[in-house]
PDB file of N, CA and C in Angstrom:
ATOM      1  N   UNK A   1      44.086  89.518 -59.909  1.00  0.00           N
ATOM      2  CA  UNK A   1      43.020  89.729 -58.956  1.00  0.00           C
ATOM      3  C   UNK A   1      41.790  88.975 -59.421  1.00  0.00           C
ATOM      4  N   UNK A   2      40.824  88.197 -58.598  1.00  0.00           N
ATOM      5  CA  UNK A   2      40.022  87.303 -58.827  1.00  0.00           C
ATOM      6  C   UNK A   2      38.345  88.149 -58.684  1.00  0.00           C
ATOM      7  N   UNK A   3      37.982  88.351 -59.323  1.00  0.00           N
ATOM      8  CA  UNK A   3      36.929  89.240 -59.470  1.00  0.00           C
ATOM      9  C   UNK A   3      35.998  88.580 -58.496  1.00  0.00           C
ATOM     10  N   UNK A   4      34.402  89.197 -58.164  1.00  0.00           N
ATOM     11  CA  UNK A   4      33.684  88.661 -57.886  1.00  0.00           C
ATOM     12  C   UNK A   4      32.964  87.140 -57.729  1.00  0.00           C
ATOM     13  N   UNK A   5      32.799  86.899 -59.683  1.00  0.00           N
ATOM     14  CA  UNK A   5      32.261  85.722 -60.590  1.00  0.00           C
ATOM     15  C   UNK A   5      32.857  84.693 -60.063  1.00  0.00           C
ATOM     16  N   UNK A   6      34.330  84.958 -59.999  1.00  0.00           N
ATOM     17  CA  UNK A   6      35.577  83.487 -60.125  1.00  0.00           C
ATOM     18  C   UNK A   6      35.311  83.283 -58.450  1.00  0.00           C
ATOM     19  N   UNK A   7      35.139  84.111 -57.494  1.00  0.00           N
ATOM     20  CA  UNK A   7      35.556  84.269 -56.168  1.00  0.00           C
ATOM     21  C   UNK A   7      34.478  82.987 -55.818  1.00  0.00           C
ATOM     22  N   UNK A   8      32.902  83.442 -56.399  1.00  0.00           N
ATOM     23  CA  UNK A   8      31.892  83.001 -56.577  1.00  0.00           C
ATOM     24  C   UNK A   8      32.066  81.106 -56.734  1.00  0.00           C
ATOM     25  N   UNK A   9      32.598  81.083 -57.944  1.00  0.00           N
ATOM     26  CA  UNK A   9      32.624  79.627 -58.480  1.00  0.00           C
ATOM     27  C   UNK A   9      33.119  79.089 -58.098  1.00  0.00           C
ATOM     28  N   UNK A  10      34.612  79.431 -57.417  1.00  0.00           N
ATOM     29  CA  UNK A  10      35.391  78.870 -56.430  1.00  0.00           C
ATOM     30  C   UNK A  10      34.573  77.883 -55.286  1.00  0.00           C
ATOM     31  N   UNK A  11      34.262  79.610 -54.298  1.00  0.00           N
ATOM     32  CA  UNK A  11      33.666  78.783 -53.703  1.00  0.00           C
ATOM     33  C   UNK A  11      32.066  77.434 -54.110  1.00  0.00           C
ATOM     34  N   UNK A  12      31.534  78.112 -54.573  1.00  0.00           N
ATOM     35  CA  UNK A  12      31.017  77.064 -55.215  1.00  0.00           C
ATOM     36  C   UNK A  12      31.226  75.674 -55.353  1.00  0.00           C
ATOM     37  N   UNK A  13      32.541  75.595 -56.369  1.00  0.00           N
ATOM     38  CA  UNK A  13      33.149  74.438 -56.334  1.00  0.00           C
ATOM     39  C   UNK A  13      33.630  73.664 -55.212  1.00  0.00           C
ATOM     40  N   UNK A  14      34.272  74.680 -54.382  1.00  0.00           N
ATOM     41  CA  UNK A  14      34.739  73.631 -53.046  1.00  0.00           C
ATOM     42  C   UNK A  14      33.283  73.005 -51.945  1.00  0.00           C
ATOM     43  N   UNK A  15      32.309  73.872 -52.272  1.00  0.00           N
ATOM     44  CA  UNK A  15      31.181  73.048 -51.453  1.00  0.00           C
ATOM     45  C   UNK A  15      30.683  71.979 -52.477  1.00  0.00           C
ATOM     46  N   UNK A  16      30.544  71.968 -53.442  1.00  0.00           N
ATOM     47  CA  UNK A  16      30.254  70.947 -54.201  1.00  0.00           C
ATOM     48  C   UNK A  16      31.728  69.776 -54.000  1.00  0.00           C
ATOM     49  N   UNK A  17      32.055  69.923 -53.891  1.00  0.00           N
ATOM     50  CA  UNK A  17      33.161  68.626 -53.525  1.00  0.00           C
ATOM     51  C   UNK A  17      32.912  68.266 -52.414  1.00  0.00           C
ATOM     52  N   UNK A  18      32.695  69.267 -51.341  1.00  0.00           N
ATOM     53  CA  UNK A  18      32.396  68.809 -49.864  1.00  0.00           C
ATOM     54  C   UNK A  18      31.508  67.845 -49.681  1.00  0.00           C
ATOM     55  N   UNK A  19      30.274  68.168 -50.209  1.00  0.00           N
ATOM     56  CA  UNK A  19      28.818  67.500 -50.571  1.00  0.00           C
ATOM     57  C   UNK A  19      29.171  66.380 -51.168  1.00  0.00           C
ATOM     58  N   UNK A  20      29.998  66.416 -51.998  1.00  0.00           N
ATOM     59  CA  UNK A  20      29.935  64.753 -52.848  1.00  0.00           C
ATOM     60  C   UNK A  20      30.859  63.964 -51.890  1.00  0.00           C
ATOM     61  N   UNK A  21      31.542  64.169 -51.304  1.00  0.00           N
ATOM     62  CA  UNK A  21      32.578  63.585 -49.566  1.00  0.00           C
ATOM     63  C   UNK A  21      31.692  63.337 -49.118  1.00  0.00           C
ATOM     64  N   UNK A  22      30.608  64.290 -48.488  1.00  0.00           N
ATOM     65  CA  UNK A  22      30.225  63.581 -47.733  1.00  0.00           C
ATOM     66  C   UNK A  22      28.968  62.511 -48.102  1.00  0.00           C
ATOM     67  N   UNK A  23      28.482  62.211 -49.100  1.00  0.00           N
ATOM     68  CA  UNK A  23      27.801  61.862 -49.607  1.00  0.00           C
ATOM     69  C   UNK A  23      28.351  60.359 -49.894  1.00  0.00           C
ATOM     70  N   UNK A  24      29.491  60.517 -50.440  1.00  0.00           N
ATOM     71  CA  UNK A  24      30.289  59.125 -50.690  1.00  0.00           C
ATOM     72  C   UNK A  24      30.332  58.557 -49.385  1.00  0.00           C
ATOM     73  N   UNK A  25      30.573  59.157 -48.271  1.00  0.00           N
ATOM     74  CA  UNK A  25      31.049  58.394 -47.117  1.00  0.00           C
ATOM     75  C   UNK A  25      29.986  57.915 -46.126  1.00  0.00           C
ATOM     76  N   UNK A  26      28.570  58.302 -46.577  1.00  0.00           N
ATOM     77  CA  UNK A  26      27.161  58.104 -45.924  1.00  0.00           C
ATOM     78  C   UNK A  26      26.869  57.126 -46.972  1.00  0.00           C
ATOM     79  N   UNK A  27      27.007  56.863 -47.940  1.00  0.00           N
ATOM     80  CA  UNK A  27      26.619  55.679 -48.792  1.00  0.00           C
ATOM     81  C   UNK A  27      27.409  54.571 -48.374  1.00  0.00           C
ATOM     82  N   UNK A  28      29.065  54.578 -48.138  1.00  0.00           N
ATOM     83  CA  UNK A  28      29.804  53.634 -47.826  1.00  0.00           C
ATOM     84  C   UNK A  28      29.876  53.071 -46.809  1.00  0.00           C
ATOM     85  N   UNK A  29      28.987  53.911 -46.046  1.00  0.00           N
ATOM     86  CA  UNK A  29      28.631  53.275 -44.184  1.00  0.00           C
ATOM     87  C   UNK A  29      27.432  52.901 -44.511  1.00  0.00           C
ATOM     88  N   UNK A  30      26.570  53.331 -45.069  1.00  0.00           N
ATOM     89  CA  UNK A  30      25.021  52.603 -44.883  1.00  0.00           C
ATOM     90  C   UNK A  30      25.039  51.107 -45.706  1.00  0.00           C
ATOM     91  N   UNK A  31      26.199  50.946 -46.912  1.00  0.00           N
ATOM     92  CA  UNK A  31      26.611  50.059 -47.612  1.00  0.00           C
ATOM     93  C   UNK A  31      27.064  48.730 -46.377  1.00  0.00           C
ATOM     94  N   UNK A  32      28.091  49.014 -45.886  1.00  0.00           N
ATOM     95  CA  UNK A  32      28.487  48.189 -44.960  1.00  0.00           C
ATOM     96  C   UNK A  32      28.166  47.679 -43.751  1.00  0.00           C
ATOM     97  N   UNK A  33      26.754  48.712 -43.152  1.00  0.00           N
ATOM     98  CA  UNK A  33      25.654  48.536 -42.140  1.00  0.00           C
ATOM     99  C   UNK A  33      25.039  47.406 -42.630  1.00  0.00           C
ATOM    100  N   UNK A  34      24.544  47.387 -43.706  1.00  0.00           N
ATOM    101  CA  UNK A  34      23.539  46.656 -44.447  1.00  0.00           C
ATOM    102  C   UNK A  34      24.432  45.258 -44.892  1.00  0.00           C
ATOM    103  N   UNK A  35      25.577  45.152 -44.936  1.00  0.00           N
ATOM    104  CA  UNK A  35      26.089  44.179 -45.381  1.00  0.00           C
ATOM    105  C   UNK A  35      25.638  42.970 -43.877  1.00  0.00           C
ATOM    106  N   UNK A  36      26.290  43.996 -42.982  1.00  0.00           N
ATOM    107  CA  UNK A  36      25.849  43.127 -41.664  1.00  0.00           C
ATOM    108  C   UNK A  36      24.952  43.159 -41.126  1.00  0.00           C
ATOM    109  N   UNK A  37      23.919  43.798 -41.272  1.00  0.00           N
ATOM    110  CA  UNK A  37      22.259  43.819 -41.015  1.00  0.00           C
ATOM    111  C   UNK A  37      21.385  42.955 -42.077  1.00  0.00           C
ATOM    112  N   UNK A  38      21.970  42.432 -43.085  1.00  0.00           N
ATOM    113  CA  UNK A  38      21.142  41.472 -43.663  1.00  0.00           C
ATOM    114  C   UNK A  38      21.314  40.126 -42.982  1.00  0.00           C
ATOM    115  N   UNK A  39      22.182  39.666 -42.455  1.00  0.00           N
ATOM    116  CA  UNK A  39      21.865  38.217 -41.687  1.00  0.00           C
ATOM    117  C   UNK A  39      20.751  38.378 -40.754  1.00  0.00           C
ATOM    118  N   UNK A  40      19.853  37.503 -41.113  1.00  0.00           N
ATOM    119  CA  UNK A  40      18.486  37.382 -39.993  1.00  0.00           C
ATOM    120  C   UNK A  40      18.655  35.677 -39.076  1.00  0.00           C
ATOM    121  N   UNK A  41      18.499  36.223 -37.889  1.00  0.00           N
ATOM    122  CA  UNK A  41      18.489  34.791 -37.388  1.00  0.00           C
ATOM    123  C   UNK A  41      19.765  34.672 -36.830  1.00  0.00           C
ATOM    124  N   UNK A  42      19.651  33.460 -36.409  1.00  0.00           N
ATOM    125  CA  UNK A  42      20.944  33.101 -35.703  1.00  0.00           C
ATOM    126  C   UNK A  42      21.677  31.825 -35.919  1.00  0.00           C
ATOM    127  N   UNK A  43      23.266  31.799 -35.976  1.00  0.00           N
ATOM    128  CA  UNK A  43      24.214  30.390 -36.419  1.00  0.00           C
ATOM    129  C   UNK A  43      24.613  29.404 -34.994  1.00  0.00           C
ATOM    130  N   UNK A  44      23.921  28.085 -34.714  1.00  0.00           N
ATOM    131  CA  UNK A  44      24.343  27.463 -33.690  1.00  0.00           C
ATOM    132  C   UNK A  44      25.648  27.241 -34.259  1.00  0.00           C
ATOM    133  N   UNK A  45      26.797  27.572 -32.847  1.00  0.00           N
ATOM    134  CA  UNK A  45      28.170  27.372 -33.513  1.00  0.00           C
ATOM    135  C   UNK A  45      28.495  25.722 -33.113  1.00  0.00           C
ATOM    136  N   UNK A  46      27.317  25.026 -32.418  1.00  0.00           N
ATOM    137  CA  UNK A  46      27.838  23.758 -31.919  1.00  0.00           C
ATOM    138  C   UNK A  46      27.618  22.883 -32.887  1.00  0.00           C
ATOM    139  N   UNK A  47      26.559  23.094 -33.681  1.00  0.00           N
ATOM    140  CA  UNK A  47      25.925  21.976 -35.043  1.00  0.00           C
ATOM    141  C   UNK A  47      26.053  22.822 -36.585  1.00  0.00           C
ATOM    142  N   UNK A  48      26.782  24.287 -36.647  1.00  0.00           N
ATOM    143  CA  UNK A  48      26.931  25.199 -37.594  1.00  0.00           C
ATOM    144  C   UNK A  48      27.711  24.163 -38.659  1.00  0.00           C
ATOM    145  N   UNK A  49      27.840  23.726 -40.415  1.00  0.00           N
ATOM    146  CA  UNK A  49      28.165  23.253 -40.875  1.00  0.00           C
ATOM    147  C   UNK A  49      29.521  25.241 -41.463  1.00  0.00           C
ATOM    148  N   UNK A  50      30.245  24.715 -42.141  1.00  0.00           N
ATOM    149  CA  UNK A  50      31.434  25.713 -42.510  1.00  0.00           C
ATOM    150  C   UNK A  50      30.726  26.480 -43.558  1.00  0.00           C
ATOM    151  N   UNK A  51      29.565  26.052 -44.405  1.00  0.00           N
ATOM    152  CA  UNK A  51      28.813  27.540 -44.868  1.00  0.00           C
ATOM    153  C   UNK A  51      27.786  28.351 -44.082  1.00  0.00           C
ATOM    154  N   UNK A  52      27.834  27.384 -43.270  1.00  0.00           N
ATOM    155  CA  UNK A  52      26.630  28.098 -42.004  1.00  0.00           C
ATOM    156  C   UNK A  52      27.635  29.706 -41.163  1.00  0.00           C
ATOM    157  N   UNK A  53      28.828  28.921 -40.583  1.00  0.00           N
ATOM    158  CA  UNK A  53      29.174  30.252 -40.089  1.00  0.00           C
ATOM    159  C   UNK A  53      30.112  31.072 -40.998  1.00  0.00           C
ATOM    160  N   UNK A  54      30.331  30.707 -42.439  1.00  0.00           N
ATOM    161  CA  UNK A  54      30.677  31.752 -43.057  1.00  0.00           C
ATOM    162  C   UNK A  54      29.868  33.077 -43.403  1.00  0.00           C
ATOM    163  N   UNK A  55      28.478  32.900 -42.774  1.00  0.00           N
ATOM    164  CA  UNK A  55      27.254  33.724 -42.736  1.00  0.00           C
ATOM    165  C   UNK A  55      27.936  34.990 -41.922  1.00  0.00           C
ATOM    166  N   UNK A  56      28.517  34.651 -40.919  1.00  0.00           N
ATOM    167  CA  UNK A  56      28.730  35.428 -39.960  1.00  0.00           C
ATOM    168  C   UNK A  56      29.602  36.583 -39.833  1.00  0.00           C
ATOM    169  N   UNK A  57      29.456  37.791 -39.253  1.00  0.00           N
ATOM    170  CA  UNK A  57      30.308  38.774 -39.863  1.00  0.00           C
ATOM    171  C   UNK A  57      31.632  38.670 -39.323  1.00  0.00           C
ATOM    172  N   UNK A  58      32.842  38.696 -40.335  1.00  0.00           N
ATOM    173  CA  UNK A  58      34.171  38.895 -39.771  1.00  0.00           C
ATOM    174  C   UNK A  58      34.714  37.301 -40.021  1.00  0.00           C
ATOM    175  N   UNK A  59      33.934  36.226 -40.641  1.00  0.00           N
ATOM    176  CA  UNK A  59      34.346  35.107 -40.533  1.00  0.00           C
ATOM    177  C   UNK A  59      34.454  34.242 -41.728  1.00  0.00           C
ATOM    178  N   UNK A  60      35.669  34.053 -42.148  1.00  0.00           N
ATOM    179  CA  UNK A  60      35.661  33.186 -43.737  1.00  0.00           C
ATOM    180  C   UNK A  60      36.171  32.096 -43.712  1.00  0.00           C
ATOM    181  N   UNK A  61      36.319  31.334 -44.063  1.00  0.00           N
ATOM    182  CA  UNK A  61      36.576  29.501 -44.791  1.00  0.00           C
ATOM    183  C   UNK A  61      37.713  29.349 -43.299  1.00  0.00           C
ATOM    184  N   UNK A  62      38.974  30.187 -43.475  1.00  0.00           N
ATOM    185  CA  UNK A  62      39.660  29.450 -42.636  1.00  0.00           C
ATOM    186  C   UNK A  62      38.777  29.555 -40.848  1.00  0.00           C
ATOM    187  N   UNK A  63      38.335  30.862 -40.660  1.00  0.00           N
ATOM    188  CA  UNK A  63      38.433  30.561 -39.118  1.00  0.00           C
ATOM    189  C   UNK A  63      36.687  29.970 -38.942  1.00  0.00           C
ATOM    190  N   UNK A  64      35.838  29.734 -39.945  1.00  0.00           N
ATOM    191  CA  UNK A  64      34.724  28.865 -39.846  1.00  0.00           C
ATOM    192  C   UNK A  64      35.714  27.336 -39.708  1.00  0.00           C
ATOM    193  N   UNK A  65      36.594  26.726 -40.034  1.00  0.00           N
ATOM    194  CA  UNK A  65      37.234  25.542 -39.882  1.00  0.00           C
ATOM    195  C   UNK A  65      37.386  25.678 -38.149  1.00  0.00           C
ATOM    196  N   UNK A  66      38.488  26.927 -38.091  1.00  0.00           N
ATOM    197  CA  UNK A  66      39.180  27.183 -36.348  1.00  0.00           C
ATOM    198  C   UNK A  66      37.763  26.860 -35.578  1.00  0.00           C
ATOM    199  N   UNK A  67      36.615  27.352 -35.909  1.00  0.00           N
ATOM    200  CA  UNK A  67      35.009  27.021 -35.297  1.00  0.00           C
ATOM    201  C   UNK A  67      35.237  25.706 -34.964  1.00  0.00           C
ATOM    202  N   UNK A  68      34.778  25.047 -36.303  1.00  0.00           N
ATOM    203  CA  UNK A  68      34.704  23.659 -36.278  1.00  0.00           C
ATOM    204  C   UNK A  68      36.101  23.121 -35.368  1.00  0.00           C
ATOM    205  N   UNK A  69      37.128  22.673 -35.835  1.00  0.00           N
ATOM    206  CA  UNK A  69      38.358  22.600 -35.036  1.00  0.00           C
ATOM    207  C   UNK A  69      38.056  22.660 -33.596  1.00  0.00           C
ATOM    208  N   UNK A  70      37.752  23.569 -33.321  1.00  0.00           N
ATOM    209  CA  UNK A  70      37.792  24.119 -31.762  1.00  0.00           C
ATOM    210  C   UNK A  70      36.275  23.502 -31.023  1.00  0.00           C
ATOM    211  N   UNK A  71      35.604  23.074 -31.766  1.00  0.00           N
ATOM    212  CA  UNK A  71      34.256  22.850 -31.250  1.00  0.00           C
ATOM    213  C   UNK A  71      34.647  21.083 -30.929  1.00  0.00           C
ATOM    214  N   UNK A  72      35.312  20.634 -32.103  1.00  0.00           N
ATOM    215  CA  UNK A  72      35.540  19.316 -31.983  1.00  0.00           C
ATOM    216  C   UNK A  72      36.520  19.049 -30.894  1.00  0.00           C
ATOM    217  N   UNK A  73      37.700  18.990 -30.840  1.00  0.00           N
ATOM    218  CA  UNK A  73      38.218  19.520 -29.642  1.00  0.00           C
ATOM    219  C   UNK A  73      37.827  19.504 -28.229  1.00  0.00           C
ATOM    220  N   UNK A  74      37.236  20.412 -27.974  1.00  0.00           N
ATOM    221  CA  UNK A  74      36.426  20.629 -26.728  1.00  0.00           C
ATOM    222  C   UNK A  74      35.049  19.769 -26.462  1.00  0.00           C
ATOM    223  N   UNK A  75      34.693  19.657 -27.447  1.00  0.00           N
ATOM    224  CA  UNK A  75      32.982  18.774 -27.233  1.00  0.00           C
ATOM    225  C   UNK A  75      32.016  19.498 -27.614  1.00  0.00           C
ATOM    226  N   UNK A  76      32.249  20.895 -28.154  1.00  0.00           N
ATOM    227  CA  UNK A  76      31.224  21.980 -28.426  1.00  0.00           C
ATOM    228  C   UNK A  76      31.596  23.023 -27.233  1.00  0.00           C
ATOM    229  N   UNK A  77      30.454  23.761 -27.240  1.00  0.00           N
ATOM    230  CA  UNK A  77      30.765  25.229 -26.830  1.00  0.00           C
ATOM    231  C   UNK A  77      29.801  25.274 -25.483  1.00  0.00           C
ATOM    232  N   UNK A  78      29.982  25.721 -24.430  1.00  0.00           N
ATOM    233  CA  UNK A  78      28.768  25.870 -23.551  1.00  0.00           C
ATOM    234  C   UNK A  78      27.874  27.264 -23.548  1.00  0.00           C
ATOM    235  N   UNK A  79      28.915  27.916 -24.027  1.00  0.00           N
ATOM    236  CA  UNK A  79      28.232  29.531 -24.058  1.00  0.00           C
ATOM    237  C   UNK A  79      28.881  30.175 -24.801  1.00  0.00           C
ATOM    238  N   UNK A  80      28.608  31.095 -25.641  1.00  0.00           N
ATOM    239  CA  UNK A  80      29.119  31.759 -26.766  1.00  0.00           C
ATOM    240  C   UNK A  80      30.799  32.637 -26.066  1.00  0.00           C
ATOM    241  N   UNK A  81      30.798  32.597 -24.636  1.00  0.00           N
ATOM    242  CA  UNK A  81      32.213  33.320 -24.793  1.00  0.00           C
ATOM    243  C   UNK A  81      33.378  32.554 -24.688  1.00  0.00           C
ATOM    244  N   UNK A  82      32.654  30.782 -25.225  1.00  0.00           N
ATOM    245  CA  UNK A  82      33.704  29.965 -25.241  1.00  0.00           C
ATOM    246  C   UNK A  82      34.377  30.408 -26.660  1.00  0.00           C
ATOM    247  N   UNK A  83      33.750  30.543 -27.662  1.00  0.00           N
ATOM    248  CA  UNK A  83      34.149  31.640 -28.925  1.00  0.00           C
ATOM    249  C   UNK A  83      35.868  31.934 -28.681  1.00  0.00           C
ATOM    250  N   UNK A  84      36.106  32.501 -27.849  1.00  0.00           N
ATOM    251  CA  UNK A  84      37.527  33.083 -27.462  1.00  0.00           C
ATOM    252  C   UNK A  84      38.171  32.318 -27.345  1.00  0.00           C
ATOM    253  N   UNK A  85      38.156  31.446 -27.628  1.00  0.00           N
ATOM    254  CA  UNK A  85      39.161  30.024 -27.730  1.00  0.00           C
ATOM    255  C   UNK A  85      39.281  30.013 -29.295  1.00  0.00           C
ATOM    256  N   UNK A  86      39.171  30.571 -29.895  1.00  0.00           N
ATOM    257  CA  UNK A  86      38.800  29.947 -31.270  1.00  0.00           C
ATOM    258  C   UNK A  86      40.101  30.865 -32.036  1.00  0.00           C
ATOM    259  N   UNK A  87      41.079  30.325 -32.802  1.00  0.00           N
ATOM    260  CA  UNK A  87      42.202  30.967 -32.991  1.00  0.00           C
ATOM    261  C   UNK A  87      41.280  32.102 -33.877  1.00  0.00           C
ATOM    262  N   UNK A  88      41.805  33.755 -33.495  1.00  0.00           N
ATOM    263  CA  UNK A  88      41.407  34.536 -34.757  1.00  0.00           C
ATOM    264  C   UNK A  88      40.475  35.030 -33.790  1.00  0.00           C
ATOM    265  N   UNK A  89      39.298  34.410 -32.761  1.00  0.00           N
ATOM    266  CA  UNK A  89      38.240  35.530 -32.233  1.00  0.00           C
ATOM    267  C   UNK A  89      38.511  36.247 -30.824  1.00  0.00           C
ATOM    268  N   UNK A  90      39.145  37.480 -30.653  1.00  0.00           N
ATOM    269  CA  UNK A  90      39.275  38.268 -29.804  1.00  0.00           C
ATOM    270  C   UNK A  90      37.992  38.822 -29.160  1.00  0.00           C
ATOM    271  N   UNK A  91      37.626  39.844 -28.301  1.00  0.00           N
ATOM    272  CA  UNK A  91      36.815  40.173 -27.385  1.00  0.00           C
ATOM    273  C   UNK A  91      36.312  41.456 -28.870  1.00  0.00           C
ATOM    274  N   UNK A  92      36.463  42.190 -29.580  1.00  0.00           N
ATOM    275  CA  UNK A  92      35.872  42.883 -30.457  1.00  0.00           C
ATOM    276  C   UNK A  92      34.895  42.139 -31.290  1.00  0.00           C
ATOM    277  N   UNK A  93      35.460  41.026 -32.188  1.00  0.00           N
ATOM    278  CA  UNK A  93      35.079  39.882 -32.771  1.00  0.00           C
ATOM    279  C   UNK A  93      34.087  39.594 -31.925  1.00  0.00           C
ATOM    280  N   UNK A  94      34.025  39.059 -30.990  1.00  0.00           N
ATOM    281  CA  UNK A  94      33.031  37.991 -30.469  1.00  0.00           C
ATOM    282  C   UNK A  94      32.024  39.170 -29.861  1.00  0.00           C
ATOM    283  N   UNK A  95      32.445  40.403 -29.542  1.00  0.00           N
ATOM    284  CA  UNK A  95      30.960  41.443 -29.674  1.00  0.00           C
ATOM    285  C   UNK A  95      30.116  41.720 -30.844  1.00  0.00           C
ATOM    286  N   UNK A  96      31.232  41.181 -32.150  1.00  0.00           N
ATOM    287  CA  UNK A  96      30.322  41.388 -32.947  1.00  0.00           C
ATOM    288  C   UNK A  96      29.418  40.457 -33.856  1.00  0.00           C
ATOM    289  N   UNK A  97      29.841  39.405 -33.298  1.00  0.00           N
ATOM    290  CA  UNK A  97      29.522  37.910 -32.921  1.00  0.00           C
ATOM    291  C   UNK A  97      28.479  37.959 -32.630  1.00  0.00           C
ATOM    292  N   UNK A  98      28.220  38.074 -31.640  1.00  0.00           N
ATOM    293  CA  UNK A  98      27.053  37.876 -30.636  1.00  0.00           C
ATOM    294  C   UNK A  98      25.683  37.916 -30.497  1.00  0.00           C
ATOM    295  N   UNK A  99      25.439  38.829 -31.298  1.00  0.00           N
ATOM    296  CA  UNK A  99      24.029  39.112 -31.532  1.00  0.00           C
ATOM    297  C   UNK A  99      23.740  37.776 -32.381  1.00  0.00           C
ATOM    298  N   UNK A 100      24.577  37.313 -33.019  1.00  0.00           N
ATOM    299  CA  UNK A 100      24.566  36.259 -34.426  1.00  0.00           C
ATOM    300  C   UNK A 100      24.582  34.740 -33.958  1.00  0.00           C
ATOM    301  N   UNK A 101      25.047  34.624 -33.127  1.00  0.00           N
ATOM    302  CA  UNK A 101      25.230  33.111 -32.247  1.00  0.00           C
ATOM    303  C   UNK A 101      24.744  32.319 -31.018  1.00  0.00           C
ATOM    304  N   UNK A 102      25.175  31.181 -31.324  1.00  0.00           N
ATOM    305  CA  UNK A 102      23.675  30.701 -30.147  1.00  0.00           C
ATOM    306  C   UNK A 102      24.488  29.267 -29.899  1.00  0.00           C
ATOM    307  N   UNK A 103      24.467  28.213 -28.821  1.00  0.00           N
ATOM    308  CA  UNK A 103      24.972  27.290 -28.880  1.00  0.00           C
ATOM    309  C   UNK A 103      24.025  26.219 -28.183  1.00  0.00           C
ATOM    310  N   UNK A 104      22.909  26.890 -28.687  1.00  0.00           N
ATOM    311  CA  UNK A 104      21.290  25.638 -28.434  1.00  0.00           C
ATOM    312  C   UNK A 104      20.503  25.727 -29.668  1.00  0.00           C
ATOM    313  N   UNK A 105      19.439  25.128 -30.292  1.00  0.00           N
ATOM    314  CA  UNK A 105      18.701  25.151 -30.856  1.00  0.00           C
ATOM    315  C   UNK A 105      19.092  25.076 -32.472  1.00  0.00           C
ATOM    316  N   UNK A 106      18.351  25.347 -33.352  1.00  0.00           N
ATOM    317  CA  UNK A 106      18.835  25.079 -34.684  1.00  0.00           C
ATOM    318  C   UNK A 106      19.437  26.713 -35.431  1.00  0.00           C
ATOM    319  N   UNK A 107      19.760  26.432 -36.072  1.00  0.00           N
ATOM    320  CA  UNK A 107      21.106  27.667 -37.611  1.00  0.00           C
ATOM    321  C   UNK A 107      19.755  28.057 -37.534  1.00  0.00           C
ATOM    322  N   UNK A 108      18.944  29.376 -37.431  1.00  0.00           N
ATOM    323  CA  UNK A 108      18.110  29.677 -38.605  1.00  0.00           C
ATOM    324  C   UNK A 108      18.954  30.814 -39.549  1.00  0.00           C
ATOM    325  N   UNK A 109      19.946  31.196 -39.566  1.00  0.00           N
ATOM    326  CA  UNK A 109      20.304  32.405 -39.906  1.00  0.00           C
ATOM    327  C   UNK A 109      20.385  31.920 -41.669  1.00  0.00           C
ATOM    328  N   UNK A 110      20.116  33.213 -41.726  1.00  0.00           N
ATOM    329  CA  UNK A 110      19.841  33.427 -43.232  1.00  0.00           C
ATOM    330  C   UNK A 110      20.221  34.812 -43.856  1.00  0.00           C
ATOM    331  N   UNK A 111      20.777  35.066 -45.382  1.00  0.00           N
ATOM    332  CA  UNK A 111      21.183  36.643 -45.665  1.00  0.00           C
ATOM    333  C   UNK A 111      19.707  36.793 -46.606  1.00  0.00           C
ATOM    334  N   UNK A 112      19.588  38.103 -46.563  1.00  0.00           N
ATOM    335  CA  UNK A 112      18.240  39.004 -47.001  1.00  0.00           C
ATOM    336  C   UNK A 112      19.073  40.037 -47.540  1.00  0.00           C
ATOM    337  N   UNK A 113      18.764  40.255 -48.971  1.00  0.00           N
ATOM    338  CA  UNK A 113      18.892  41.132 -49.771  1.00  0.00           C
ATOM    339  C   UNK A 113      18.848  42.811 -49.207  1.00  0.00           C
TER     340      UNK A 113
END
């Protein structure tokens, strides 16, 4: 039989685990918010060089090439939902794209600590 004390610490213990769950999992989202909230600015995908749109979230070495590739190809982009041509960017992708891309004016995009 578990007396009072133990009944006590028990519970205890299981809210202290709860708390550190949820604690881990509010750090690991605000972690990964911030990963993609530090790009400021925006990547022209028509004049973007392959470290320019590796800036971009969801996008590494190979499908910054499929960019390039696909831009050359076609002649460039007229509007960012030409994007969907681009092997690898589906309609999720290119929402999350979007805020990030531009197919006039110059790259300013930049990452911030």
């Amino acid at each position: 039989m578990i007396g009072t004390k133990g009944r006590a610490a028990r519970v205890s213990a299981v809210a202290l685990a709860g708390l550190l769950a949820l604690v881990i999992g509010v750090a690991s989202t605000a972690t990964s918010a911030e990963g993609e909230a530090g790009l400021n600015g925006t990547v022209n995908v028509n004049t973007a060089t392959l470290e320019e749109l590796t800036l971009l979230p969801g996008i590494g070495e190979s499908r910054a090439q499929a960019v390039i590739e696909t831009r050359k190809r076609r002649g460039g982009f007229k509007s960012v939902d030409d994007l969907m041509e681009v092997k690898g960017i589906g309609e999720a992708s290119l929402e999350r794209l979007r805020p990030h891309v531009t197919t006039q004016g110059k790259t300013t995009a930049r990452m911030t600590p």
